[in-house]
Protein backbone atom coordinates (compact mmCIF):
# COMPACT_ATOMS: atom_id res chain seq x y z
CA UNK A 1 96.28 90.45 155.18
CA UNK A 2 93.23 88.90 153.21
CA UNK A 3 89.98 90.71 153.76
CA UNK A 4 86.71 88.75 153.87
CA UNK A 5 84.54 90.68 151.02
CA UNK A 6 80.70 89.66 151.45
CA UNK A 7 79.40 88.28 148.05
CA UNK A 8 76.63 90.49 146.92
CA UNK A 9 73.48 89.68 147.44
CA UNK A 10 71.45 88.04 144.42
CA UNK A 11 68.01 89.93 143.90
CA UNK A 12 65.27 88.18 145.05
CA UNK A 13 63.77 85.43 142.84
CA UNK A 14 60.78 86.52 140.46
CA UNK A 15 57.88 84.07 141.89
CA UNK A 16 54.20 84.03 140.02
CA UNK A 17 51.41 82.38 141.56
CA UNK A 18 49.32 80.15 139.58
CA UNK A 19 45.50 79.11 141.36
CA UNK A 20 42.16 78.16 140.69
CA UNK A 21 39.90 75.21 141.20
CA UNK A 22 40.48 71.86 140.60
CA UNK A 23 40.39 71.71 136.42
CA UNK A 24 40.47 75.42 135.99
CA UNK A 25 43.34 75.04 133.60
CA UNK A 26 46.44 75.62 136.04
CA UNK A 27 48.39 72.87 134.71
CA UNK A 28 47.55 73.82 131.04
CA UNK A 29 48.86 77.17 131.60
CA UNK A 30 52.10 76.07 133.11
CA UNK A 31 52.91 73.82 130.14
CA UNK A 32 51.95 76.91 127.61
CA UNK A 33 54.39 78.64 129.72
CA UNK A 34 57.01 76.48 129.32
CA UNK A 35 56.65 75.81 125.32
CA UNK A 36 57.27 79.85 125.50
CA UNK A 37 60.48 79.92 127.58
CA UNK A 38 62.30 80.43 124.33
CA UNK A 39 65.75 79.86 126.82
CA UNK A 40 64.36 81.35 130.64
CA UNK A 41 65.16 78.80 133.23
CA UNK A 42 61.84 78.75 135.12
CA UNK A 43 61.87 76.77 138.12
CA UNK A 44 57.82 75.16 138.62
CA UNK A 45 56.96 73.99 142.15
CA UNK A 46 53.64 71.38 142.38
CA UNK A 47 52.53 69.86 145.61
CA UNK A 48 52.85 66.01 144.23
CA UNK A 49 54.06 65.18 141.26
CA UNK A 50 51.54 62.34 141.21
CA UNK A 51 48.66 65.22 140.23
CA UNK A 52 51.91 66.42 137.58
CA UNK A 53 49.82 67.02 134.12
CA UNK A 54 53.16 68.03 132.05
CA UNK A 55 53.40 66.75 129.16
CA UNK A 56 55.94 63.83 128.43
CA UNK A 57 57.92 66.24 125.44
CA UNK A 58 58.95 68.57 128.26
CA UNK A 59 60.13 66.39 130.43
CA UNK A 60 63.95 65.10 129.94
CA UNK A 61 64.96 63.43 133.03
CA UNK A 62 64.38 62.49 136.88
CA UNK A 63 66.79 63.41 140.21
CA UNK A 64 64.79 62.98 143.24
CA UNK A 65 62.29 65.16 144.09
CA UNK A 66 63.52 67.32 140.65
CA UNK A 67 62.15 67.17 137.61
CA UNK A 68 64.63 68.06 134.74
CA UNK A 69 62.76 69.77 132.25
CA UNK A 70 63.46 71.01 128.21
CA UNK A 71 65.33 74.21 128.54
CA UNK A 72 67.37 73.63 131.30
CA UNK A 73 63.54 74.28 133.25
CA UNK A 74 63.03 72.58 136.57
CA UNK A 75 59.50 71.26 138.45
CA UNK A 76 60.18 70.51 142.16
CA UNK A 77 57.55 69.03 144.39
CA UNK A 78 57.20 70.43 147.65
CA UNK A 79 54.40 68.16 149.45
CA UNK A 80 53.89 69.64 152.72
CA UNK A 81 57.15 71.60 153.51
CA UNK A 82 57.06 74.43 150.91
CA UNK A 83 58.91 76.72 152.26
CA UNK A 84 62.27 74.09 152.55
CA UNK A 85 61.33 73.55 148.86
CA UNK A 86 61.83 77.15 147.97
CA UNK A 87 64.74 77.83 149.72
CA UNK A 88 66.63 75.25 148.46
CA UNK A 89 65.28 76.35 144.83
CA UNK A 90 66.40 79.87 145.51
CA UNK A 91 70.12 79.02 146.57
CA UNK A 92 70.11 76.31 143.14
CA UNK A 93 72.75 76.29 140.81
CA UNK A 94 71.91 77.46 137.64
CA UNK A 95 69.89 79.96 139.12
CA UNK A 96 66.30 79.87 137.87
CA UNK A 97 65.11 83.21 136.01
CA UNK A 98 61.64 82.63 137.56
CA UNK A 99 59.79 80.24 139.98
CA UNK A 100 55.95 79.40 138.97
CA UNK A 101 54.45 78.02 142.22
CA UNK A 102 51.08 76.21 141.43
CA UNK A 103 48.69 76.19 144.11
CA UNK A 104 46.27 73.01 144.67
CA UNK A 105 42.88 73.44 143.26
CA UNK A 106 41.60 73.74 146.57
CA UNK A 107 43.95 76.46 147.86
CA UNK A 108 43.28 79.59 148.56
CA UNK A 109 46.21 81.75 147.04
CA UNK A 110 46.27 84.57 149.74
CA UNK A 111 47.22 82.01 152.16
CA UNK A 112 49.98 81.73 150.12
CA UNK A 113 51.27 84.12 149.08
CA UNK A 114 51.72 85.24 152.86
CA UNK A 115 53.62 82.18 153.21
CA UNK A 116 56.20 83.85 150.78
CA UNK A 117 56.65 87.03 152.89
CA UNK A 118 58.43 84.61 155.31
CA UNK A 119 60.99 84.35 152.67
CA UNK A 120 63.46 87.63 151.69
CA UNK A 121 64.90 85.29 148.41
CA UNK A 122 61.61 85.71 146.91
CA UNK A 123 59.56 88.20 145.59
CA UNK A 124 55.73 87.63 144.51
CA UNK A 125 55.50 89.12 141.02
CA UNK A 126 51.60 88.55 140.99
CA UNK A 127 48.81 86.09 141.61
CA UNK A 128 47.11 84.59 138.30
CA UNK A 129 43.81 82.62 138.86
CA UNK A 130 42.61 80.44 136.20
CA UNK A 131 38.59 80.24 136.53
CA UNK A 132 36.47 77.30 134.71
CA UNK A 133 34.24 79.55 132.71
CA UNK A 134 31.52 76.96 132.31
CA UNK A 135 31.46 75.63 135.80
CA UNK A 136 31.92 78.97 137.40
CA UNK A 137 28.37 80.05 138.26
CA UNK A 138 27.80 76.61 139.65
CA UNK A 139 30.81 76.88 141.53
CA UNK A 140 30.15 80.03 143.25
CA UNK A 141 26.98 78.69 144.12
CA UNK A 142 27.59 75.54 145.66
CA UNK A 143 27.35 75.22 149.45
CA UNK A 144 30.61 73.50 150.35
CA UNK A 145 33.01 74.92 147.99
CA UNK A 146 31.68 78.53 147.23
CA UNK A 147 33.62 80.10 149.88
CA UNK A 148 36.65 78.83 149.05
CA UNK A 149 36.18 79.83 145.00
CA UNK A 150 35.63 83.26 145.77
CA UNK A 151 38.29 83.32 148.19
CA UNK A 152 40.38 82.22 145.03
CA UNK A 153 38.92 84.90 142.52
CA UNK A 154 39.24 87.89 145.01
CA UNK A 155 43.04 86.65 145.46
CA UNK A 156 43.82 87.18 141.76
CA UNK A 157 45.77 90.46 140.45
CA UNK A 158 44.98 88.76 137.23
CA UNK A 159 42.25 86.51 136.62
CA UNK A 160 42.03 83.98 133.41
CA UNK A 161 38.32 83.36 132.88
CA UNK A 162 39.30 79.83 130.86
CA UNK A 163 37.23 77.95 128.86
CA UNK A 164 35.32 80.73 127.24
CA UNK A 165 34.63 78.68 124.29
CA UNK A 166 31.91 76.42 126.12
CA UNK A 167 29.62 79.34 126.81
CA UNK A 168 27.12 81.13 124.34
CA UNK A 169 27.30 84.65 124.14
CA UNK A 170 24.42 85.42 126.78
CA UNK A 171 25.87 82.68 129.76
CA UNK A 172 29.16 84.73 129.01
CA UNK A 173 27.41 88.37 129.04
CA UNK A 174 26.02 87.07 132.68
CA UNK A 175 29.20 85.13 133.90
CA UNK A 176 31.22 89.02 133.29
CA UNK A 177 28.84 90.63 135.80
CA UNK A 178 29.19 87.92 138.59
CA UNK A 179 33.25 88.48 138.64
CA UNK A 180 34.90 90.30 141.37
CA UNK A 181 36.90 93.72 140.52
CA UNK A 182 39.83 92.11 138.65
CA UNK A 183 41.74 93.05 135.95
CA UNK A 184 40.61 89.31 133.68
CA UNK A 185 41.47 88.07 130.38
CA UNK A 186 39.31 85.64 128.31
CA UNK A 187 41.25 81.85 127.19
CA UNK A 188 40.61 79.19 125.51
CA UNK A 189 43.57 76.46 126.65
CA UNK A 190 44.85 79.20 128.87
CA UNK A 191 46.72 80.22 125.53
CA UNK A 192 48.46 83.85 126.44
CA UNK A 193 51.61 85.48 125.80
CA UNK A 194 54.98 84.33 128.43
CA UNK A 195 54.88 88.02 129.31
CA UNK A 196 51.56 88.48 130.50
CA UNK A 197 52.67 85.85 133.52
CA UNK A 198 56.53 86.75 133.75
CA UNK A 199 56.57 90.54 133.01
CA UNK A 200 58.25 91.58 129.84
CA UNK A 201 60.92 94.40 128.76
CA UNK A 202 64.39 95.26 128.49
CA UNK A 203 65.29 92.08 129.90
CA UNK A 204 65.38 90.24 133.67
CA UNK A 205 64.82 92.29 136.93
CA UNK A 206 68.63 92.42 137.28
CA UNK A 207 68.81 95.03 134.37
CA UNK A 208 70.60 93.13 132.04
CA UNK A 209 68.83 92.53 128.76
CA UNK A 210 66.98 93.17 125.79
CA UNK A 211 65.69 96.56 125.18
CA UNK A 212 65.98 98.16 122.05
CA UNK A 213 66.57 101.66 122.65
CA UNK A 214 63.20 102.70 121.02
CA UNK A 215 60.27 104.20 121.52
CA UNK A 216 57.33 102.23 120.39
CA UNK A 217 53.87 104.14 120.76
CA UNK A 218 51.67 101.88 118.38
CA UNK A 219 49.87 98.64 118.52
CA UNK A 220 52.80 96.71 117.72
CA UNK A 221 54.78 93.96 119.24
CA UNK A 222 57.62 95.84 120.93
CA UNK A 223 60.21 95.75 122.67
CA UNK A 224 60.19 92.46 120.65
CA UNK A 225 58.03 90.46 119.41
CA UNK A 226 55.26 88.62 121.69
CA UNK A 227 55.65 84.70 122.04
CA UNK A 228 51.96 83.39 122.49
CA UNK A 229 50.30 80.19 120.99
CA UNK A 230 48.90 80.29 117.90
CA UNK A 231 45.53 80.35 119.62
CA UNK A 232 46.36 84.03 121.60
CA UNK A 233 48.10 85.55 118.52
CA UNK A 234 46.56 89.07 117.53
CA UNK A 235 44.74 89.49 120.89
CA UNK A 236 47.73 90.93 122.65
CA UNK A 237 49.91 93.58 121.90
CA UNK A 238 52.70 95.20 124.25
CA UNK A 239 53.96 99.33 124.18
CA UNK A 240 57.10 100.66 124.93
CA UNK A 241 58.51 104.12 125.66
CA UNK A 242 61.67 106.22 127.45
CA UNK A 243 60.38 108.45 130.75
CA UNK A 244 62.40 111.83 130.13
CA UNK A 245 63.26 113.40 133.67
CA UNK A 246 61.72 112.46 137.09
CA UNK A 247 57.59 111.17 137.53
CA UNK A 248 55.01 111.69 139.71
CA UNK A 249 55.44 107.80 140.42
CA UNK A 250 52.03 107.78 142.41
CA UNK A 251 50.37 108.92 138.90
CA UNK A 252 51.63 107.00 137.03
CA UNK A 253 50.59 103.78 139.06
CA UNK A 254 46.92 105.07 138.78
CA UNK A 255 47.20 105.47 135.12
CA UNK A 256 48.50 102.05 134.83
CA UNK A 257 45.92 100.30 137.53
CA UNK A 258 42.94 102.15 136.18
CA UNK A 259 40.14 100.32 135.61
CA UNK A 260 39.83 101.02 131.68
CA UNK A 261 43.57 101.11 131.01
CA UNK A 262 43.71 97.76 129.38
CA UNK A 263 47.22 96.97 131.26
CA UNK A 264 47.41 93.95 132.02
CA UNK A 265 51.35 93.74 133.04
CA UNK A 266 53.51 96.74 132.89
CA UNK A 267 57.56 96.99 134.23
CA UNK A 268 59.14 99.88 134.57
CA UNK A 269 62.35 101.95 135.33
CA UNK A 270 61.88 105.30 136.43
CA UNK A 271 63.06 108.09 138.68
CA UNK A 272 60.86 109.39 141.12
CA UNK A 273 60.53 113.23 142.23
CA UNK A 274 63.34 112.63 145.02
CA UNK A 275 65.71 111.44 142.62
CA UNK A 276 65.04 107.85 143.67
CA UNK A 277 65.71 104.90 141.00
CA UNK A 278 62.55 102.48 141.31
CA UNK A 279 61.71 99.16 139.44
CA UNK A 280 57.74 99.36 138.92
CA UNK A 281 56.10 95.73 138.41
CA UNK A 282 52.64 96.22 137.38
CA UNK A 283 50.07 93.07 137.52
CA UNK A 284 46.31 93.21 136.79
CA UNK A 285 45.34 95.71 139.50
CA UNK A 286 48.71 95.35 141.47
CA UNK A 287 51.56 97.47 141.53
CA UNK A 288 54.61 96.91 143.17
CA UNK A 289 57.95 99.33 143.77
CA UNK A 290 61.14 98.75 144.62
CA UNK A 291 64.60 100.07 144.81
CA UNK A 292 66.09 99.29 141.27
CA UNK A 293 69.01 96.67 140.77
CA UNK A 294 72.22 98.32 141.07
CA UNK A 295 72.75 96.48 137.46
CA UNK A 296 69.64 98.71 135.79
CA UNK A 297 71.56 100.62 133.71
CA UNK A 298 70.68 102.70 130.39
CA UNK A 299 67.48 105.22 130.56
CA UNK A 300 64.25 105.19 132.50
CA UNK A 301 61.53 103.47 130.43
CA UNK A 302 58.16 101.69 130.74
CA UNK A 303 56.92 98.84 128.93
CA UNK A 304 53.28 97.41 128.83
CA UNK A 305 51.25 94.78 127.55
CA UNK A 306 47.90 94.50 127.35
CA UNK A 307 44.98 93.14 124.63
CA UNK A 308 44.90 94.33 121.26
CA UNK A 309 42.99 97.83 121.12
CA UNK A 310 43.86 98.72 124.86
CA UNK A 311 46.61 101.14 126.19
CA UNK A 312 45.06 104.01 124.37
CA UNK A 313 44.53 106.26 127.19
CA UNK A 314 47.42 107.37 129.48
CA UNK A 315 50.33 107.49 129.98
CA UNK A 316 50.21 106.75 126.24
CA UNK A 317 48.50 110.13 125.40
């Protein structure tokens, strides 16, 4: 007699947020992103392709409402039934490493992202919010949209104030005050390191992957190195390190969250004081546990990256 095994389940798909205004930046992020995939398959989810601002290069074929992309990449647009759109991306064959779902400029990203909890095949990794650095104040300011920009900016676990280069030192000085409590990193073309967005480390969430086996406690590119455009090379640098024996998991988190860590994404494998295995996504001022993948094997360790001169404190000292 033939038994009917249940397939096991796949973990849940790695989804990132991407909002902000309308010319914030969002799209140029997502096409830095994909220039970095260096072999990923992310899967990138627009409203309409006819607001689609990917560059032609990327782009290697049409199937409907699919966009084949370089890489073996996809961009799906979802118009007004998102939630179809992401199921049938989750249950899509290859399997995409990670879904980047780009919000319309005039959004607001919590609304969102509580759209997702109506979804167990997807996990929210983080919320990234691209701000116009020169058009901010204004922004903020203005009678009809203000609401909704700050709605956007107090959404973000990690805010990209974009643009930096069109204000002088003093209208930047002032702009830094006005910002909400979020963990925020400074761009010119939204140029940043893959791993600030995706997470980084000893390989996928399923466990499989890339780490090295080494402890790396200097400001060095480790567990490998950092891809980044030209224009974010030097400003970021990422740590590694093994976790001997059990944590105080709750500790940790604050080290990691604190406001002058300098994390701005962190991923983790580590056993808590029960003897619980727990995968630890850290981004911008979020933190996120979760019952490791069954796959996670080799020891507990902790990678983080964060700007150049940062991650000097704990758990680092």
């Amino acid at each position: 007699m033939i038994k009917n095994v249940a397939a096991p389940l796949a973990a849940p798909l790695p989804c990132v947020l991407i909002g902000g205004w309308l010319g914030a930046g969002k799209t140029t992020l997502v096409n830095q992103l994909l220039r970095q995939a260096g072999g990923l398959r992310l899967a990138v989810l627009v409203n309409d392709f006819g607001d689609l601002g990917l560059d032609a290069d990327l782009i290697t074929g049409a199937s409907g409402e699919v966009l084949e992309l370089a890489g073996g990449c996809i961009c799906c647009s979802h118009g007004a039934d998102l939630i179809g759109t992401l199921r049938r991306v989750t249950v899509r064959e290859p399997r995409p490493d990670a879904l980047l779902l780009e919000t319309s400029g005039v959004a607001d990203p919590a609304a969102v992202a509580r759209s997702l909890t109506l979804l167990p095949a997807i996990r929210r990794n983080g919320t990234v919010v691209l701000a116009d650095a020169p058009r901010l104040a204004a922004l903020q300011a203005d009678a009809y949209v203000g609401d909704t920009v700050r709605a956007q900016l107090a959404a973000a676990d990690l805010l990209l104030l974009n643009k930096v280069d069109g204000l002088d030192a003093a209208a930047l000085a002032a702009l830094r005050r006005s910002l909400p409590a979020v963990r925020t990193v400074e761009t010119v073309q939204a140029a940043l390191p893959i791993e600030v967005v995706l997470g980084l480390g000893f390989g996928t969430d399923t466990g499989t992957g890339t780490d090295t086996g080494t402890d790396t406690d200097t400001d060095t590119p480790a567990p490998q190195a950092l891809r980044a455009p030209a224009a974010a090379a030097g400003r970021f640098v990422s740590r590694s390190r093994h976790l001997d024996g059990p944590q105080d998991v709750a500790a940790l988190v604050g080290q990691l969250t604190a406001a002058g860590s300098g994390v701005l994404r962190a991923k983790g494998l580590l056993t808590d004081a029960d003897g619980r295995r727990l995968l630890l996504q850290v981004v911008g001022r979020r933190a996120q546990l979760a019952p490791a993948p069954a796959a996670a094997l080799g020891p507990d360790r902790l990678a983080v990256i964060g700007l150049a001169g940062s991650c000097n404190g704990p758990p680092w000292t």
